[in-house]
N, C-alpha and C. Protein backbone atom coordinates (compact mmCIF):
# COMPACT_ATOMS: atom_id res chain seq x y z
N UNK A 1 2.90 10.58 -5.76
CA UNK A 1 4.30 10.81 -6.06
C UNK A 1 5.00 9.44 -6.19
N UNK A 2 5.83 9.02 -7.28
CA UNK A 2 6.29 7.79 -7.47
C UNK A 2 7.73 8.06 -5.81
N UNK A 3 7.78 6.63 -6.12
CA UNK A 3 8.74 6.17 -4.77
C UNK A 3 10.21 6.42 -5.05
N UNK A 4 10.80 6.98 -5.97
CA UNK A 4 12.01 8.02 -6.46
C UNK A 4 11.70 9.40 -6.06
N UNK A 5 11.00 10.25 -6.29
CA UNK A 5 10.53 11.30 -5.96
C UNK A 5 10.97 11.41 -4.45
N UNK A 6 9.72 10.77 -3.97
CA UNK A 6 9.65 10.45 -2.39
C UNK A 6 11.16 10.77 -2.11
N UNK A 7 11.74 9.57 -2.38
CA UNK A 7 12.93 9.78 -1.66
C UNK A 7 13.84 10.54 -1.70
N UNK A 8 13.72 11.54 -3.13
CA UNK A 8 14.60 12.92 -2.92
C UNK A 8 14.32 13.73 -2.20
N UNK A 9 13.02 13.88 -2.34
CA UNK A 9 12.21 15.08 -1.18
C UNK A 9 12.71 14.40 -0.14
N UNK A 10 12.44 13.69 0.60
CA UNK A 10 13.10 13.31 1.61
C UNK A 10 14.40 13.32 1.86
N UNK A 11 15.30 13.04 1.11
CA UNK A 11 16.64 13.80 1.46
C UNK A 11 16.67 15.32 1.20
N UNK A 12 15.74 16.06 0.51
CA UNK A 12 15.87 17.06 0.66
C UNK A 12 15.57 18.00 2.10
N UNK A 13 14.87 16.88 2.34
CA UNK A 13 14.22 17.28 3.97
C UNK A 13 15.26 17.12 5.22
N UNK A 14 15.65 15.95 5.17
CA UNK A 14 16.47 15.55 6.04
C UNK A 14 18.14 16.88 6.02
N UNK A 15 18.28 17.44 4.61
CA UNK A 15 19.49 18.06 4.86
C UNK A 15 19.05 19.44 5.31
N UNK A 16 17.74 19.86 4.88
CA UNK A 16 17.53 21.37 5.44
C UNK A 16 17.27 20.94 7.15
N UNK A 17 16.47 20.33 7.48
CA UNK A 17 16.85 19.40 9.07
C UNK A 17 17.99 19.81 9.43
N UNK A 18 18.70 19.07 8.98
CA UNK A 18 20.25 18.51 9.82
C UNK A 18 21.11 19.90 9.59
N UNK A 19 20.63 20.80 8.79
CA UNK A 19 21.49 22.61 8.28
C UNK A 19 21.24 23.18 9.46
N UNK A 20 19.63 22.94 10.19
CA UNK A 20 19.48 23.58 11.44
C UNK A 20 19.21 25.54 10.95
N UNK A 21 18.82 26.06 11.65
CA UNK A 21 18.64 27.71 11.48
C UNK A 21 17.46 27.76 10.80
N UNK A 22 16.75 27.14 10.69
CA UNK A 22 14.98 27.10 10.60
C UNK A 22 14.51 27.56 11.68
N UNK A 23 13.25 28.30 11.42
CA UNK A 23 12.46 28.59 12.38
C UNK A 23 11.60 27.72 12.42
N UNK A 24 11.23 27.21 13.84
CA UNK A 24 10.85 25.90 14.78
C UNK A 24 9.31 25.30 13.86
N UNK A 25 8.78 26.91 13.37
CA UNK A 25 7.23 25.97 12.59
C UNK A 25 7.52 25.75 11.22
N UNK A 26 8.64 26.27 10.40
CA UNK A 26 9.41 25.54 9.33
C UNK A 26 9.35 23.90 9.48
N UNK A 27 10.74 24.36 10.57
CA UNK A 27 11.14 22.60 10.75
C UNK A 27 10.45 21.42 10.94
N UNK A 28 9.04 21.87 11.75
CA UNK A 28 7.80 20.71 12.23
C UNK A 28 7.05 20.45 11.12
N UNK A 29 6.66 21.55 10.17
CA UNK A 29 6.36 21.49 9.02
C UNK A 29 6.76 20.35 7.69
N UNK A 30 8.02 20.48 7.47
CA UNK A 30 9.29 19.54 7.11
C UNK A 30 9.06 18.27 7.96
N UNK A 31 9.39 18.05 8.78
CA UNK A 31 9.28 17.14 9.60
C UNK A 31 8.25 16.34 9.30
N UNK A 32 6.58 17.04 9.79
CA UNK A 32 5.73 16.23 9.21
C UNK A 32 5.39 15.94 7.40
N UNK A 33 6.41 16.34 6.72
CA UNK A 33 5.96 16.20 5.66
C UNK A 33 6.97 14.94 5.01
N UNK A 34 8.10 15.06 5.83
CA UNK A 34 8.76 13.88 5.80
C UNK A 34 8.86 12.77 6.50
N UNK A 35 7.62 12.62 7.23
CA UNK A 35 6.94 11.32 8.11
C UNK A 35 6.03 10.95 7.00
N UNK A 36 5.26 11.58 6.52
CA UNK A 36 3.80 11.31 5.62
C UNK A 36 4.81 10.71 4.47
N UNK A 37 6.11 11.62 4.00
CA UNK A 37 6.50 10.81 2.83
C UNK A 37 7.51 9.30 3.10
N UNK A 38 7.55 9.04 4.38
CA UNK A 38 8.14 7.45 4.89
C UNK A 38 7.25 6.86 4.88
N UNK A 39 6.17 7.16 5.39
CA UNK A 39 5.11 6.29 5.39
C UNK A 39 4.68 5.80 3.88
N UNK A 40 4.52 7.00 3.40
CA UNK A 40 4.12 6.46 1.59
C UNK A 40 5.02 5.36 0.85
N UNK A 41 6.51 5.79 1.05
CA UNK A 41 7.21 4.57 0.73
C UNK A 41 7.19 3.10 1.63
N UNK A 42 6.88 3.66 2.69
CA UNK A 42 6.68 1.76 3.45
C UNK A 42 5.41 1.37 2.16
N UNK A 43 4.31 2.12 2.34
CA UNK A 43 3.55 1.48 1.51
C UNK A 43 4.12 0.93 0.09
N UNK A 44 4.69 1.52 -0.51
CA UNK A 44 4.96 1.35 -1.94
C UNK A 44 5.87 0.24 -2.07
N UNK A 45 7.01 0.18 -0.85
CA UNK A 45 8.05 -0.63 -0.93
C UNK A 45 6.99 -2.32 -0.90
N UNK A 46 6.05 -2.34 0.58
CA UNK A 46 5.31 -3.29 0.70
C UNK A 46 4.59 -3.43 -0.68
N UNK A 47 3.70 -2.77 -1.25
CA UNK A 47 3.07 -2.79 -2.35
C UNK A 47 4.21 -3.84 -3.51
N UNK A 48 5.08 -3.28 -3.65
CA UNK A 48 6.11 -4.04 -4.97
C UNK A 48 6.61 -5.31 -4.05
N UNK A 49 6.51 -5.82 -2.79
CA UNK A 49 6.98 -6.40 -2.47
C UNK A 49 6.19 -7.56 -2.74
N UNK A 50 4.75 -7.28 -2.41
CA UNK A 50 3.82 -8.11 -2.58
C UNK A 50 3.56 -8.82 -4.36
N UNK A 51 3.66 -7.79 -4.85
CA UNK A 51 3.85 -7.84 -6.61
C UNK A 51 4.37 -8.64 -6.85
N UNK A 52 5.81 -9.02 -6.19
CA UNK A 52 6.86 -9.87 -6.38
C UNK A 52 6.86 -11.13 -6.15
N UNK A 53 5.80 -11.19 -5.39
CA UNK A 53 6.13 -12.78 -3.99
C UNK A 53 4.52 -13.19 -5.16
N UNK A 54 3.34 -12.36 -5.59
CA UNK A 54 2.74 -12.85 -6.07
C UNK A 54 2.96 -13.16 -8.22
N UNK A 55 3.81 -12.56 -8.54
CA UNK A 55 4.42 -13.01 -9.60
C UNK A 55 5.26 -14.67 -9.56
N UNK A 56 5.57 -14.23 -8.58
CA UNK A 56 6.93 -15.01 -8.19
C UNK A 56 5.97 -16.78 -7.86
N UNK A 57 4.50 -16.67 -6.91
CA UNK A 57 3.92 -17.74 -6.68
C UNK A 57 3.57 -18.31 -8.02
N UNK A 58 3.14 -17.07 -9.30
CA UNK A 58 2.20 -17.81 -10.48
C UNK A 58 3.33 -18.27 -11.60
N UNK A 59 4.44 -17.61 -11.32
CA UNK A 59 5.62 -18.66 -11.99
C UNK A 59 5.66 -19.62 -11.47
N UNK A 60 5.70 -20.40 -10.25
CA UNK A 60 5.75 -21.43 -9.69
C UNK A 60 4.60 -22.24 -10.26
N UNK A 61 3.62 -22.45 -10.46
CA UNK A 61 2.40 -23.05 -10.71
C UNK A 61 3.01 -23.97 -12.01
């Protein structure tokens, strides 16, 4: 899932969360599915970060 995606689902997650009136194996459900999708963006964010700093070294050269 690109790292836009991610982060709608994830606000989509966070507002059915925060609506509350889920039943408890809903919400853990959600929950873990919006841990797995933070984690994917740390990666991705790190991933382009690295992209950057190594673009960024071979302009320097």
């Amino acid at each position: 899932m690109k790292y836009e995606q991610s982060v709608e689902r994830l606000k989509e997650i966070v507002s059915k969360l925060e609506d509350g009136g889920l039943p408890l194996d809903e919400a853990l459900d959600l929950y873990k599915e919006g841990v797995a999708l933070t984690v994917d963006c740390k990666k991705q964010l790190e991933n382009a970060k690295l992209q950057v700093k190594t673009a960024s070294e071979v302009g320097d050269e």
